[in-house]
Structures are given as C-alpha cells and as structure tokens.
Protein backbone atom coordinates (compact mmCIF):
# COMPACT_ATOMS: atom_id res chain seq x y z
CA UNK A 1 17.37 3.84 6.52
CA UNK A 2 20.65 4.92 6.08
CA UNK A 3 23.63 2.86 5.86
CA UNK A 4 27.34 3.27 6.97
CA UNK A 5 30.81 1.91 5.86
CA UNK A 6 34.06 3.15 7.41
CA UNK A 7 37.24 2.50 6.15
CA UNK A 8 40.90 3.05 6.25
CA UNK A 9 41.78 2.69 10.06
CA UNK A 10 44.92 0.88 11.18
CA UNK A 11 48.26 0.90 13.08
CA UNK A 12 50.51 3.40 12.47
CA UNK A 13 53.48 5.08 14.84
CA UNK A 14 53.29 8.56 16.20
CA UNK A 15 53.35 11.39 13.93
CA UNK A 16 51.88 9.65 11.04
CA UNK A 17 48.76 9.38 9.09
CA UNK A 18 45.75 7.78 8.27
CA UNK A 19 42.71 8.83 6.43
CA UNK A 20 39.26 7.38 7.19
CA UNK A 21 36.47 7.09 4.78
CA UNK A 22 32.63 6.75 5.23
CA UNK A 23 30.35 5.91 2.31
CA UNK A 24 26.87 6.44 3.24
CA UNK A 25 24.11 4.50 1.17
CA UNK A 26 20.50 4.29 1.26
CA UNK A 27 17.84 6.75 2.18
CA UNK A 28 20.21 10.22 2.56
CA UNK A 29 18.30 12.53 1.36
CA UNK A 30 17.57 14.12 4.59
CA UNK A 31 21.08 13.86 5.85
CA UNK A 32 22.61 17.30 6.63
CA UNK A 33 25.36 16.62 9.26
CA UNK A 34 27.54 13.66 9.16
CA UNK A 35 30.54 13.28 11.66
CA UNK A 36 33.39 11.07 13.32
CA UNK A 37 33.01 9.57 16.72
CA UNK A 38 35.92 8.30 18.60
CA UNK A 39 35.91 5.93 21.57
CA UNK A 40 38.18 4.14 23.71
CA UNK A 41 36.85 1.35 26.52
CA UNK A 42 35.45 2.45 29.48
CA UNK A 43 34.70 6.05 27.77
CA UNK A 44 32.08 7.46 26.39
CA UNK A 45 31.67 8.26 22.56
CA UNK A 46 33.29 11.54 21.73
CA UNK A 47 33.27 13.66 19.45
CA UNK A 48 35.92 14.10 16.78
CA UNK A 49 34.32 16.38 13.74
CA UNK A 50 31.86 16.95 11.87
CA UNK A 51 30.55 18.73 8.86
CA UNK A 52 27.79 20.04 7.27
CA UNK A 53 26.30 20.23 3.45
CA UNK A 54 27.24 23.49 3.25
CA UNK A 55 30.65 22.10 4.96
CA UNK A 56 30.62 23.89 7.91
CA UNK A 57 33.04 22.09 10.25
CA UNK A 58 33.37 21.73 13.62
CA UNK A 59 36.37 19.91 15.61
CA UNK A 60 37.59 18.87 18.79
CA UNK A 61 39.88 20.91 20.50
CA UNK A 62 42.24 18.26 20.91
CA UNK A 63 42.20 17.49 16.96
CA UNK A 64 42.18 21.05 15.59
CA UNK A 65 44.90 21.39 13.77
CA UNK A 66 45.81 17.92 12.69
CA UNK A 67 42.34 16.27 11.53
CA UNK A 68 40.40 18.30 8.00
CA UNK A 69 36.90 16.33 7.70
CA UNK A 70 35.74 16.74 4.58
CA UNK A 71 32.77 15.60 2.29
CA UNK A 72 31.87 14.85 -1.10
CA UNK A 73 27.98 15.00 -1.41
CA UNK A 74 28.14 13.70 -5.02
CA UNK A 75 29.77 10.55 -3.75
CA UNK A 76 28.02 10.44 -0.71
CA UNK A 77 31.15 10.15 0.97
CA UNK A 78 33.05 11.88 4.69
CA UNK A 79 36.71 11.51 4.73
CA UNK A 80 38.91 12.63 7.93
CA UNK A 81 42.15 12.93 7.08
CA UNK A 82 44.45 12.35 10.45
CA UNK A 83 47.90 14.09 10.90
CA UNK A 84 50.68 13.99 13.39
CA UNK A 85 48.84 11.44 15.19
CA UNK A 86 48.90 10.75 18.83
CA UNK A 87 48.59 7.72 21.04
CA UNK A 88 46.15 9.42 22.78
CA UNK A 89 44.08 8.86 19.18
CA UNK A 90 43.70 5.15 19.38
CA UNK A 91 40.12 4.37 19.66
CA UNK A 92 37.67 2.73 17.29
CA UNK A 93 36.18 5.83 15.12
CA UNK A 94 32.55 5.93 14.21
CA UNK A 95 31.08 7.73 11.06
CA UNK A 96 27.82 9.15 12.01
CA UNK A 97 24.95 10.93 9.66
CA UNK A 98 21.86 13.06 10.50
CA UNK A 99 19.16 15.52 10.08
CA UNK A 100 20.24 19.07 10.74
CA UNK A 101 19.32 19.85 14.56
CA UNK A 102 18.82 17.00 15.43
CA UNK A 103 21.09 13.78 17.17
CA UNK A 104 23.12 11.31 15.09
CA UNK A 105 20.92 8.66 13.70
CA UNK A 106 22.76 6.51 11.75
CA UNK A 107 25.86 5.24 12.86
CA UNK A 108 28.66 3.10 10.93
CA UNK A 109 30.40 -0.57 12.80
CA UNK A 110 33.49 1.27 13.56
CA UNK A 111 37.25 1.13 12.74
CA UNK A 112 40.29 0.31 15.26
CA UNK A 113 42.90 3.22 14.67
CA UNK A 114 45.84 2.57 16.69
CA UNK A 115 48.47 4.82 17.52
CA UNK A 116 51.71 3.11 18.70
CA UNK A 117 54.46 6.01 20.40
C-alpha cells in the first residue's frame, strides 16, 4: 500500500500562488507516475499534471504555462507549483501515484484550492 498526504491548498485572489505538496509513504517502490487531479462538484476528476521518474511531464492545456509539477524521488515527494491562478482553478486537488502504464492507484484525501477573482 501506498499512502498519500497533500498539502498547501488554500484561498488566494486571482493571479496569485500556491504550491501543493504530496508526500507519498509506504510501499513505493513500484511507483513510476505520480500526478495532480483536480475536481469541482458535479464534474468529473481531471487531470492537472503529472510526472514521471525520469520527470517526464505532462499538463493540461488549460494549466500549461502557469503550473511546473515537479518531484523529488529522494524525498518521496510531488510538488505543483500554481501561478497566475484562475477562478476557474478552484477545485479540491488530488495527488495520485502509480505503476508505469497502468491507472492511478493510490490516491491522496484532497485539498480545497480556492480561487477568489
């Protein structure tokens, strides 16, 4: 089992910044991917980015260019940094962590971010 703990969400106005931090714990050895989900009510969960061991990254179109996901495997750790945020950001964002190829297994509780304009 793998275990989950975001961090760092909040209320902040339009055009600021938050960054979001996932510690992973527990059985990781096979994790390859790990990622940030976003989701508002009545939606589906979406995805934000994600990244690789290697860190390969991979972002939403309507992120690119404001959110870097990064990782530090040493520390077991996924940060997104968020820039020149949006309201249309407010959601409660999910770290996620899997095998390579396969779907997200592992899945933190969530943190409000909240994006006032």
């Amino acid at each position: 089992q793998v275990q989950l703990v975001e961090s760092g969400g909040g209320l902040v106005q339009a055009g600021g910044s938050l960054l979001l931090s996932c510690a992973a714990s527990g059985s990781i050895g096979s994790i390859n991917n790990m990622g940030w989900y976003r989701q508002v009510p009545g939606n589906q969960r979406e995805l934000v980015a994600d990244i690789t061991r290697g860190d390969s990254t991979n972002y939403a179109d309507s992120v690119k260019g404001r959110f870097t996901i990064s990782r530090d495997n040493a520390k077991n750790m996924v940060y997104l940094q968020m820039n020149t945020l949006k309201p249309e950001d407010t959601g409660v964002y999910y770290c996620a962590a899997g095998e390579a190829g396969k779907p997200y297994d592992y899945w933190g509780q969530g943190t409000q971010v909240t994006v006032s304009s």
